[in-house]
N, C-alpha and C. Protein backbone atom coordinates (compact mmCIF):
# COMPACT_ATOMS: atom_id res chain seq x y z
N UNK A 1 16.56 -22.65 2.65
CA UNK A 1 17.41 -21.49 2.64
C UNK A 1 17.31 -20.82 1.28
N UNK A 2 16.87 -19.81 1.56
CA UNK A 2 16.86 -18.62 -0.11
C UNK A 2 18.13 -18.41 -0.48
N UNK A 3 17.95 -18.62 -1.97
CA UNK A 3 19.30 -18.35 -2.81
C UNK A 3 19.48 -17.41 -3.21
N UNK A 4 21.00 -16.40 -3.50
CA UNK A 4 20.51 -15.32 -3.82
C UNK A 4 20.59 -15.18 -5.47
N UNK A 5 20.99 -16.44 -5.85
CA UNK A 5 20.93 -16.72 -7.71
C UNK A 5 19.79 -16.45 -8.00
N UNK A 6 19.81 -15.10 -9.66
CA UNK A 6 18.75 -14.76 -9.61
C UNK A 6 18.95 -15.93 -11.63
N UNK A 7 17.45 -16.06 -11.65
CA UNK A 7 17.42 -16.96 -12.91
C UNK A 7 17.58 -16.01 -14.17
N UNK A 8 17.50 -14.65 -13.97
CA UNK A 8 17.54 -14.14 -15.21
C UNK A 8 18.68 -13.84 -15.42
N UNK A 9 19.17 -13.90 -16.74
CA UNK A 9 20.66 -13.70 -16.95
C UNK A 9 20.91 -11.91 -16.85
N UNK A 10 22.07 -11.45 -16.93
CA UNK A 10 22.08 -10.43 -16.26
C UNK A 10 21.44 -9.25 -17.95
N UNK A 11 21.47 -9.71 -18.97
CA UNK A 11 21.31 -9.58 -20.15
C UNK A 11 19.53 -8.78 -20.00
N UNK A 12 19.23 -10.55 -19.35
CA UNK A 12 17.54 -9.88 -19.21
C UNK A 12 17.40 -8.84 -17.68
N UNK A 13 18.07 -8.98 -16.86
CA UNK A 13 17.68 -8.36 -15.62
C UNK A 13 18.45 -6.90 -16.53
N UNK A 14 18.85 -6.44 -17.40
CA UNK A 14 18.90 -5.31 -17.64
C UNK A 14 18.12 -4.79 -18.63
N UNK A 15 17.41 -5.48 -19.25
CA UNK A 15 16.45 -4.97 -20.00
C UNK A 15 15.12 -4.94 -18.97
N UNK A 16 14.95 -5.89 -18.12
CA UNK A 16 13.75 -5.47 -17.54
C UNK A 16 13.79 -4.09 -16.86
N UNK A 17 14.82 -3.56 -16.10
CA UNK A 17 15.43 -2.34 -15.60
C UNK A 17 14.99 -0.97 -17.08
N UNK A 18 15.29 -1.82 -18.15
CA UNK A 18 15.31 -0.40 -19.16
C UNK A 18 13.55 -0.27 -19.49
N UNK A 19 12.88 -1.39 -19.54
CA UNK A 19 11.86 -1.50 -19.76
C UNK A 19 10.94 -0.83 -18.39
N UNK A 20 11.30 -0.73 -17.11
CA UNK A 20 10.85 0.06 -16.39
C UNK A 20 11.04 1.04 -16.11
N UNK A 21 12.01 2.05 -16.40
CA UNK A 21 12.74 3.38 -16.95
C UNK A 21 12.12 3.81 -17.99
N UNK A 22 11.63 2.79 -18.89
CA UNK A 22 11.12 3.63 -20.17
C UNK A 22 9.30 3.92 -19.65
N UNK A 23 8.66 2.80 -18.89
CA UNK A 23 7.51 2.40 -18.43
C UNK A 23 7.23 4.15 -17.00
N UNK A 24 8.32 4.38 -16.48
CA UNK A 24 8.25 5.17 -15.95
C UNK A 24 8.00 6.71 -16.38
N UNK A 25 8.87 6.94 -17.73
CA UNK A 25 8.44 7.92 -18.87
C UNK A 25 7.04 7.79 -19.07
N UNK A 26 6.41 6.72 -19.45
CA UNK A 26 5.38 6.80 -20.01
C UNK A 26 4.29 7.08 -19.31
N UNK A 27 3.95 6.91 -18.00
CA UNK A 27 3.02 7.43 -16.93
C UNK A 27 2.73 8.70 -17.66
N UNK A 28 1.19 8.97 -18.04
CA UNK A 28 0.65 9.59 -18.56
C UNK A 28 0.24 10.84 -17.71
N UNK A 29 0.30 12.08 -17.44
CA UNK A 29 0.39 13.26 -16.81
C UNK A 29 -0.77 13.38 -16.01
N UNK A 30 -2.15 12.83 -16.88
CA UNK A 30 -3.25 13.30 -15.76
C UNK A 30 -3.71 12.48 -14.85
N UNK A 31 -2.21 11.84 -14.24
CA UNK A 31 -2.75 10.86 -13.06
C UNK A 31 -1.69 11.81 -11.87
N UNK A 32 -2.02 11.80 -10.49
CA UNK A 32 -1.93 12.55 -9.57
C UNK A 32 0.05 11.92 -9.23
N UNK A 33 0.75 13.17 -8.62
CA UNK A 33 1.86 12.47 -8.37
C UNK A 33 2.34 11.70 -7.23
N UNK A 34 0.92 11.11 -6.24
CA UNK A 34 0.99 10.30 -5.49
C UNK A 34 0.79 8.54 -6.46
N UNK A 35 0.22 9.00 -7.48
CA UNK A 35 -0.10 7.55 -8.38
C UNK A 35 0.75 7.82 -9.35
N UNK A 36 1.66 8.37 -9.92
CA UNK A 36 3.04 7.71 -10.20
C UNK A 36 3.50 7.42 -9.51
N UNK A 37 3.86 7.66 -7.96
CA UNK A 37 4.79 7.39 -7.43
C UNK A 37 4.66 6.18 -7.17
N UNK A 38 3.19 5.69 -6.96
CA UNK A 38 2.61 4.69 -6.32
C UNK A 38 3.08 3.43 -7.75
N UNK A 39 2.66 3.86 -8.74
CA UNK A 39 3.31 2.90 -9.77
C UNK A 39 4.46 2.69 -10.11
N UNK A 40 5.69 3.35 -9.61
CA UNK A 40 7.31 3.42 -9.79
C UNK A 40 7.07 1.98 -8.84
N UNK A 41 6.55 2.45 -7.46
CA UNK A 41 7.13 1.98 -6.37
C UNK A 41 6.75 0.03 -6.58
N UNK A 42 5.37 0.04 -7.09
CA UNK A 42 4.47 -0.91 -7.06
C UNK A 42 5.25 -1.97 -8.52
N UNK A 43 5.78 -0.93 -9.28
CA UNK A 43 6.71 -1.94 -10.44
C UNK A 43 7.94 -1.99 -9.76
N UNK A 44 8.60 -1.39 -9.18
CA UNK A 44 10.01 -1.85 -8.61
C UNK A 44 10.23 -3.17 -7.32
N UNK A 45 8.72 -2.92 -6.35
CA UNK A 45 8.65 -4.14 -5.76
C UNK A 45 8.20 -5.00 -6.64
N UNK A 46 7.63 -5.25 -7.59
CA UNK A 46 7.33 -6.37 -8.37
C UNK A 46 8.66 -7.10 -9.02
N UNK A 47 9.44 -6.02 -9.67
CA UNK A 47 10.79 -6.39 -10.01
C UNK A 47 11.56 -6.81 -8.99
N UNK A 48 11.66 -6.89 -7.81
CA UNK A 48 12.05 -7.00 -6.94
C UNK A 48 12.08 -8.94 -6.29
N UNK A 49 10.71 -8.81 -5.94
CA UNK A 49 9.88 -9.87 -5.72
C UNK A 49 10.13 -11.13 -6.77
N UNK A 50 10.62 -10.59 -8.23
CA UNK A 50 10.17 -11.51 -9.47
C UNK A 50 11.64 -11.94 -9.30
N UNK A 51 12.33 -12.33 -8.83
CA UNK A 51 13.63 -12.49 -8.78
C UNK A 51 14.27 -13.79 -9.22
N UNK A 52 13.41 -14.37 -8.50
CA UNK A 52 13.28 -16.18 -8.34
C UNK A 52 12.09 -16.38 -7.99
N UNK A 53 11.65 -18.40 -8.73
CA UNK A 53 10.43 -18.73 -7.45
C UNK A 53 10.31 -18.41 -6.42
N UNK A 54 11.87 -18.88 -5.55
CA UNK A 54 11.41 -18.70 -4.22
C UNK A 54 11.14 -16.88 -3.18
N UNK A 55 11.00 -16.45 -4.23
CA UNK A 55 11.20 -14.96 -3.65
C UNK A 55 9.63 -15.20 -3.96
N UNK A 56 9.16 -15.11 -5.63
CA UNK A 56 7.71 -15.03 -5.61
C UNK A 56 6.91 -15.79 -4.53
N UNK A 57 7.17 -17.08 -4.88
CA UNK A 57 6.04 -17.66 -3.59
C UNK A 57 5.94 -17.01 -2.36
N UNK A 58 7.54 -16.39 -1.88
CA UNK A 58 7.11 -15.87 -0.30
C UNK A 58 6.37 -14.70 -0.35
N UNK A 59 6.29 -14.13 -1.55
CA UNK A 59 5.44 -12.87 -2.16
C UNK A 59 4.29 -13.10 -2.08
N UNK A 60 3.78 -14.09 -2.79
CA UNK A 60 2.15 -14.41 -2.49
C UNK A 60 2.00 -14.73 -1.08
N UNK A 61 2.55 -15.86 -0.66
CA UNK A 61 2.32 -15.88 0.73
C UNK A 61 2.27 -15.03 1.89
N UNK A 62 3.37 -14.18 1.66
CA UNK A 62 2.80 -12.96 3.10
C UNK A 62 2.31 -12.15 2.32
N UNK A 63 1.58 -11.98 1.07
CA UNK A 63 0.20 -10.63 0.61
C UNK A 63 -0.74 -11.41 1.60
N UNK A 64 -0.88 -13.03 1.19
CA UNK A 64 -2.30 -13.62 1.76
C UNK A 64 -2.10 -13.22 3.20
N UNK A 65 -0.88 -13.82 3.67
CA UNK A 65 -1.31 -13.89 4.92
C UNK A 65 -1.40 -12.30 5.61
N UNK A 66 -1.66 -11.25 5.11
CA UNK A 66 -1.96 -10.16 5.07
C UNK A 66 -3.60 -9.65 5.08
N UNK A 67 -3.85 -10.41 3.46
CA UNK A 67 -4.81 -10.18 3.15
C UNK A 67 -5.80 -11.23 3.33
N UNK A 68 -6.35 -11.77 3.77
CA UNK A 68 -6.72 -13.37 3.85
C UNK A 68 -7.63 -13.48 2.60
N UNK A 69 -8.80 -12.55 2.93
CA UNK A 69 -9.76 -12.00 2.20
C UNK A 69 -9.55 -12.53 0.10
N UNK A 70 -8.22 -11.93 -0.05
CA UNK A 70 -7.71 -12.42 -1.02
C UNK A 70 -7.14 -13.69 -1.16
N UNK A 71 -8.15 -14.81 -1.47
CA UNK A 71 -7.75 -16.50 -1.87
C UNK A 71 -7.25 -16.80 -2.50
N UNK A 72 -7.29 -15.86 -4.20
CA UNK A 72 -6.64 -16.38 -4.86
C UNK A 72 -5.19 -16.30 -4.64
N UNK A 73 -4.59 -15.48 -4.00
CA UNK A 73 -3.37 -14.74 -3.28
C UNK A 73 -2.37 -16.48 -2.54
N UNK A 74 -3.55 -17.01 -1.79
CA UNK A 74 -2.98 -18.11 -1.86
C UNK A 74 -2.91 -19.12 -2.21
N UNK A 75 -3.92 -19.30 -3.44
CA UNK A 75 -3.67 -20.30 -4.80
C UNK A 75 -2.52 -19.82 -5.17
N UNK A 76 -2.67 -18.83 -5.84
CA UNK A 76 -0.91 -18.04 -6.11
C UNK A 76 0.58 -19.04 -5.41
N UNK A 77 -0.10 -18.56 -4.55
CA UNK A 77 1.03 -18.92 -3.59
C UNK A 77 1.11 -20.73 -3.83
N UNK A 78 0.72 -21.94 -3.62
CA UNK A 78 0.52 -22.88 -3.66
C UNK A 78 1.06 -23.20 -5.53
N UNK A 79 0.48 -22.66 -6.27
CA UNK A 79 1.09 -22.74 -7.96
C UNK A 79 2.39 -22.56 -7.49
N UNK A 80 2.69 -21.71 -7.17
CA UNK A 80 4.29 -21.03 -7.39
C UNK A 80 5.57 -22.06 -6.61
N UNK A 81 4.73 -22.48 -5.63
CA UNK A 81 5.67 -23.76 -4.91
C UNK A 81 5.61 -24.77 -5.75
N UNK A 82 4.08 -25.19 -6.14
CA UNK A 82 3.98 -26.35 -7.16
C UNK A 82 5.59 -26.53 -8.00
N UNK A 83 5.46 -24.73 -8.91
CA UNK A 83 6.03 -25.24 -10.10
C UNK A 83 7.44 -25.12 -9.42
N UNK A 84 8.04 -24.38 -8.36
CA UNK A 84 9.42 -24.59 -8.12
C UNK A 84 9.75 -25.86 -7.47
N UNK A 85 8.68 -27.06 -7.19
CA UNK A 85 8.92 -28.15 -6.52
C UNK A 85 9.25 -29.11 -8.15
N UNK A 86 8.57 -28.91 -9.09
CA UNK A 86 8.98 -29.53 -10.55
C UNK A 86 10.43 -29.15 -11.13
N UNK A 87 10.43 -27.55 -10.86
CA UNK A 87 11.86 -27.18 -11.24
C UNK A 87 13.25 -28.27 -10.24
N UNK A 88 12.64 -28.60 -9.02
CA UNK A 88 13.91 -29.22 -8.48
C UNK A 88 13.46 -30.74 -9.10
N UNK A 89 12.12 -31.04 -8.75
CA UNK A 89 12.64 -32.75 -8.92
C UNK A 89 13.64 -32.62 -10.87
N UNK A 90 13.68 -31.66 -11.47
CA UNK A 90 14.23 -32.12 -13.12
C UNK A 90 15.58 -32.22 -12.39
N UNK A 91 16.10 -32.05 -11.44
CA UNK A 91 17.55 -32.68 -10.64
C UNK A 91 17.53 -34.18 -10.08
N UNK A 92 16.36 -34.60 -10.08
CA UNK A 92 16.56 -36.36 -9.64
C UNK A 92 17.30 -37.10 -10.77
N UNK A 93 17.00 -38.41 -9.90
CA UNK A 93 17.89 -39.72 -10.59
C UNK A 93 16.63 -40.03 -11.57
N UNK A 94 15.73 -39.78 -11.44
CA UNK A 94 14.40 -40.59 -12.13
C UNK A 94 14.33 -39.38 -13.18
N UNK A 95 14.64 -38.03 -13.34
CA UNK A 95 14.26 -37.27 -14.31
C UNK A 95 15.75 -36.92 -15.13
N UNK A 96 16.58 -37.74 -14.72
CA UNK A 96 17.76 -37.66 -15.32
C UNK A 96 18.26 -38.70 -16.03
N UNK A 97 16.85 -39.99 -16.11
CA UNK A 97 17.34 -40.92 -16.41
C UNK A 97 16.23 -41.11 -17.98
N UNK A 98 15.46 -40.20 -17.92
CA UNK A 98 14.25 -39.58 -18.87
C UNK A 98 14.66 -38.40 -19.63
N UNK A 99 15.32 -37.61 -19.46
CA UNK A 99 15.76 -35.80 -19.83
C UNK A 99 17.32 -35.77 -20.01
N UNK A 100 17.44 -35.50 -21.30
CA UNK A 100 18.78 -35.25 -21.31
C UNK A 100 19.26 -33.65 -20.85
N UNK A 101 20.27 -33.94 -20.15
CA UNK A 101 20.73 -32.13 -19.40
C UNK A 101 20.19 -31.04 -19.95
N UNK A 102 20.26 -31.43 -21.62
CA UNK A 102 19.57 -30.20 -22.19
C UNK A 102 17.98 -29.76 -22.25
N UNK A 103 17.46 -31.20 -22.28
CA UNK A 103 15.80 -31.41 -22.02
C UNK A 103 15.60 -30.51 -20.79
N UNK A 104 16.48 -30.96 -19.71
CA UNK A 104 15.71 -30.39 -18.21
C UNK A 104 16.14 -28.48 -18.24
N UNK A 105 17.60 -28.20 -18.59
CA UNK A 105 17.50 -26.71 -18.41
C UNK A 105 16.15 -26.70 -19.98
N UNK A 106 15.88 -26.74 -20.64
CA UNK A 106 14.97 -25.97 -21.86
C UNK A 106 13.61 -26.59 -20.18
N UNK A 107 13.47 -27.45 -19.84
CA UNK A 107 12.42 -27.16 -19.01
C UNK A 107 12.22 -26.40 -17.97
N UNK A 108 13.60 -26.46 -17.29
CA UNK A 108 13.52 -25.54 -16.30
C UNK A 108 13.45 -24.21 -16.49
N UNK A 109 14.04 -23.73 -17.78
CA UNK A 109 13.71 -22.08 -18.05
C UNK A 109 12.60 -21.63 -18.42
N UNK A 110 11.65 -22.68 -19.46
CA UNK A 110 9.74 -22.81 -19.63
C UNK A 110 9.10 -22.98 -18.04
N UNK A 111 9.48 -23.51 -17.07
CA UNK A 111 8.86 -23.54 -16.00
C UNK A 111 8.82 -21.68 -15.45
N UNK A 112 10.73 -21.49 -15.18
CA UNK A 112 11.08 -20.10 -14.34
C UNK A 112 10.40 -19.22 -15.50
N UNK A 113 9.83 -19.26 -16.48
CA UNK A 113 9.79 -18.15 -17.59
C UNK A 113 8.50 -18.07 -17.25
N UNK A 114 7.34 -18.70 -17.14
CA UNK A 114 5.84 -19.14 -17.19
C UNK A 114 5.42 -18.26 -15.42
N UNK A 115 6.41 -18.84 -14.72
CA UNK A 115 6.10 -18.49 -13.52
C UNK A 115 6.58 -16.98 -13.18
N UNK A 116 7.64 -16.15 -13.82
CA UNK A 116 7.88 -14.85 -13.75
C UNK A 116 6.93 -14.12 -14.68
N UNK A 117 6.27 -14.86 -15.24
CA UNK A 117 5.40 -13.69 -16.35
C UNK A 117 3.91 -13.71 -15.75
N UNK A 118 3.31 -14.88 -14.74
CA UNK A 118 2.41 -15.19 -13.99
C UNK A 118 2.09 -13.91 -12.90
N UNK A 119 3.64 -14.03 -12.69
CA UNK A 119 3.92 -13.32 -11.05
C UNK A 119 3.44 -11.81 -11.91
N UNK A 120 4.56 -11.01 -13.10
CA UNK A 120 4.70 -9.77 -13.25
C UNK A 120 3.19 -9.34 -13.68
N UNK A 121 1.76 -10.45 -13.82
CA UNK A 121 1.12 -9.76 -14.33
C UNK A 121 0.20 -9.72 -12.68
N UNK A 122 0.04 -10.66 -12.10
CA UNK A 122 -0.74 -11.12 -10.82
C UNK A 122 -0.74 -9.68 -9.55
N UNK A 123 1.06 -9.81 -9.44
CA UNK A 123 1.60 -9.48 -8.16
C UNK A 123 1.59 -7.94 -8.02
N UNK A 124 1.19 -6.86 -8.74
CA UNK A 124 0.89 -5.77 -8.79
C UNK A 124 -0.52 -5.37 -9.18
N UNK A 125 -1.58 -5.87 -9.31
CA UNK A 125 -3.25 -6.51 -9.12
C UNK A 125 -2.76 -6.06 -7.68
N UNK A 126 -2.17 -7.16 -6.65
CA UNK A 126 -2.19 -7.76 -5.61
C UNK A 126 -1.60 -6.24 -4.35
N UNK A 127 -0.85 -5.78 -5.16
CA UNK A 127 -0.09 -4.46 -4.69
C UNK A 127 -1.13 -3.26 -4.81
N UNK A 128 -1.57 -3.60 -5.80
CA UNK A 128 -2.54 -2.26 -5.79
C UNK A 128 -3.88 -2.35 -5.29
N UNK A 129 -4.23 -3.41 -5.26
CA UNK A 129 -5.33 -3.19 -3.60
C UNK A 129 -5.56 -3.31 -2.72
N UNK A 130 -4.29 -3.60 -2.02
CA UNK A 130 -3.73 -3.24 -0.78
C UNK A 130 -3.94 -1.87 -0.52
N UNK A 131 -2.83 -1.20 -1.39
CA UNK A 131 -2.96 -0.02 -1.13
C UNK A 131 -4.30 1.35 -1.55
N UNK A 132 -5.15 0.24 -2.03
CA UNK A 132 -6.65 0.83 -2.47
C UNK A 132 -7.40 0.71 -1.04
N UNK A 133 -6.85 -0.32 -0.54
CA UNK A 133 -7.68 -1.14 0.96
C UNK A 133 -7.09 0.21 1.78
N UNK A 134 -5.98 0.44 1.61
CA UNK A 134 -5.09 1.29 2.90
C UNK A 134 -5.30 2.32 2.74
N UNK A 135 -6.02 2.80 2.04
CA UNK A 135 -6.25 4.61 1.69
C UNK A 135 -7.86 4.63 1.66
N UNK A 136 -8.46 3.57 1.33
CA UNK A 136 -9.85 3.76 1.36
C UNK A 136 -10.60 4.21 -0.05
N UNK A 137 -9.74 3.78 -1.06
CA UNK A 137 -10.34 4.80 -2.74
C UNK A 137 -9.61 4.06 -3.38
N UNK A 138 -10.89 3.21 -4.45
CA UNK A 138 -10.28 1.63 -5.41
C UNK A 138 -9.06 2.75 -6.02
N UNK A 139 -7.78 2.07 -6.76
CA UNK A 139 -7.43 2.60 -7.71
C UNK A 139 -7.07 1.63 -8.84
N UNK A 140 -7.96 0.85 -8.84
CA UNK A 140 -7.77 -0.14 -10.66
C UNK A 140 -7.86 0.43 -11.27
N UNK A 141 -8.01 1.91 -11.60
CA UNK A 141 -8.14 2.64 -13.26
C UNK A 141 -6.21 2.17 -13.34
N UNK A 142 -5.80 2.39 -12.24
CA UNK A 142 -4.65 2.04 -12.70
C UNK A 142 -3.88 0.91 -12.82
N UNK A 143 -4.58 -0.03 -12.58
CA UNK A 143 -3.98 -1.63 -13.31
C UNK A 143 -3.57 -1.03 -15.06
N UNK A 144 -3.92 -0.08 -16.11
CA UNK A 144 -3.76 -0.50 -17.49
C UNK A 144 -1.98 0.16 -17.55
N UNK A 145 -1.87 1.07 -16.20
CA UNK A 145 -0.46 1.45 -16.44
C UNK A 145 0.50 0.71 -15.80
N UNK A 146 0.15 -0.88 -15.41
CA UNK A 146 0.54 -1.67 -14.96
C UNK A 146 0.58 -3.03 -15.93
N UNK A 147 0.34 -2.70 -17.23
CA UNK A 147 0.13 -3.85 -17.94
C UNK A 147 -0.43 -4.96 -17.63
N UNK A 148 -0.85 -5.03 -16.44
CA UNK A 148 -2.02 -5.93 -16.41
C UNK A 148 -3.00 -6.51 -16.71
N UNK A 149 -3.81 -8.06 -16.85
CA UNK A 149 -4.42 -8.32 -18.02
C UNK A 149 -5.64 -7.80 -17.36
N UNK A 150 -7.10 -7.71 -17.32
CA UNK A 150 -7.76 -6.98 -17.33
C UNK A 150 -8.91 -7.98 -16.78
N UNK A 151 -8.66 -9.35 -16.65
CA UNK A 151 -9.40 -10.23 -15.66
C UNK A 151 -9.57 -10.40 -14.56
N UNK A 152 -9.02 -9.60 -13.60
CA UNK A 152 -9.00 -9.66 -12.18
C UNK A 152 -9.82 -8.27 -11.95
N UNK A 153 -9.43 -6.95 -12.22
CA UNK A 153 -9.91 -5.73 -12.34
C UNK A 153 -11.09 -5.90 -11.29
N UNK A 154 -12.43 -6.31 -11.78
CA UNK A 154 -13.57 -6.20 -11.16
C UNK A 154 -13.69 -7.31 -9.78
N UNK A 155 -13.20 -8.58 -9.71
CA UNK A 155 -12.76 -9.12 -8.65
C UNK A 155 -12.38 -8.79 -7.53
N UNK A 156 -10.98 -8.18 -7.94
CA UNK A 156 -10.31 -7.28 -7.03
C UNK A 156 -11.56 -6.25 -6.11
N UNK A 157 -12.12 -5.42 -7.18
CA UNK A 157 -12.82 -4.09 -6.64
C UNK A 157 -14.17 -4.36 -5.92
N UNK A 158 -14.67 -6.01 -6.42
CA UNK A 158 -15.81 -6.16 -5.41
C UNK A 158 -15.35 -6.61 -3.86
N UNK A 159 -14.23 -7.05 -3.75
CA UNK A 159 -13.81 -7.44 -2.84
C UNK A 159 -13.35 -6.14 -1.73
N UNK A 160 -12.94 -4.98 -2.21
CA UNK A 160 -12.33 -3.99 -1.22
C UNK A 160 -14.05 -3.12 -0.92
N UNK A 161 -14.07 -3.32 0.20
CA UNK A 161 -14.77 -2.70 1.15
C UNK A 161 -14.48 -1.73 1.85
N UNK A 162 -15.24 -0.30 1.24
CA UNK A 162 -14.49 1.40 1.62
C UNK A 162 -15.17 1.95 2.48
N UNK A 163 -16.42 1.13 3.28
CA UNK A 163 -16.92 1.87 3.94
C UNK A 163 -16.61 1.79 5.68
């Protein structure tokens, strides 16, 4: 059962909000206003999605099972359970008898921290060639207004097939 506790304190869930308000300013003019819109929309489901593990994993999981084509989509997916299956066992008798309360939250927030910064760089890659697939015309020029790291880029684009 999905929780609706989100891990970021409300401190950070409002700076990520200001940081995409300001990210939204910055969309640079000579891109078309179907690709801002497309990048509002594509960072707000990401913010969206990044909520919790268990929101991300079901994120990777229905892109794959969408996209099949895209594997790593469900490596993704498989990491992201991994690490929220570590975040629960730091609640056993055996990791409580190793970790003092404070050991396991400083781990559990290095786990949720590692895995939301995974997701925010992955999961809009993942968004945007979909919708490169669904229109028929790559658009990775715009992964850089997505802060995205710049290793997937060509991956992605050999993989979408426009003809």
């Amino acid at each position: 059962m999905a929780s609706n506790k989100s891990y970021l304190s409300l401190r950070e869930q409002e700076h990520l909000l200001s940081l995409l308000k300001k990210q939204k300013k910055m969309i640079p003019e000579i891109i078309t206003t179907y690709e801002k819109k497309l990048l509002i929309n594509i960072k707000k489901k990401t913010l969206q999605k990044n909520k919790d593990n268990l929101s991300r994993t079901s994120a990777y999981f229905d892109f794959y099972n969408n996209h099949k084509e895209i594997h790593w989509s469900f490596l993704a997916h498989l990491v992201s359970r991994n690490g929220g299956y570590a975040m629960c066992d730091l609640k056993t008798k055996w990791i409580e008898n190793i970790l003092t309360n404070r050991q396991q939250e400083h781990f559990f927030s290095f786990l949720e921290a590692a895995n939301s910064w995974i997701f925010q760089d992955a999961y809009p890659q993942l968004l945007l060639y979909e919708e490169s697939k669904r229109i028929k015309r790559p658009l990775f020029f715009l992964l850089n207004q997505l802060s995205c790291s710049p290793l997937r880029k060509h991956h992605l684009g050999a993989l979408l097939d426009l003809s």
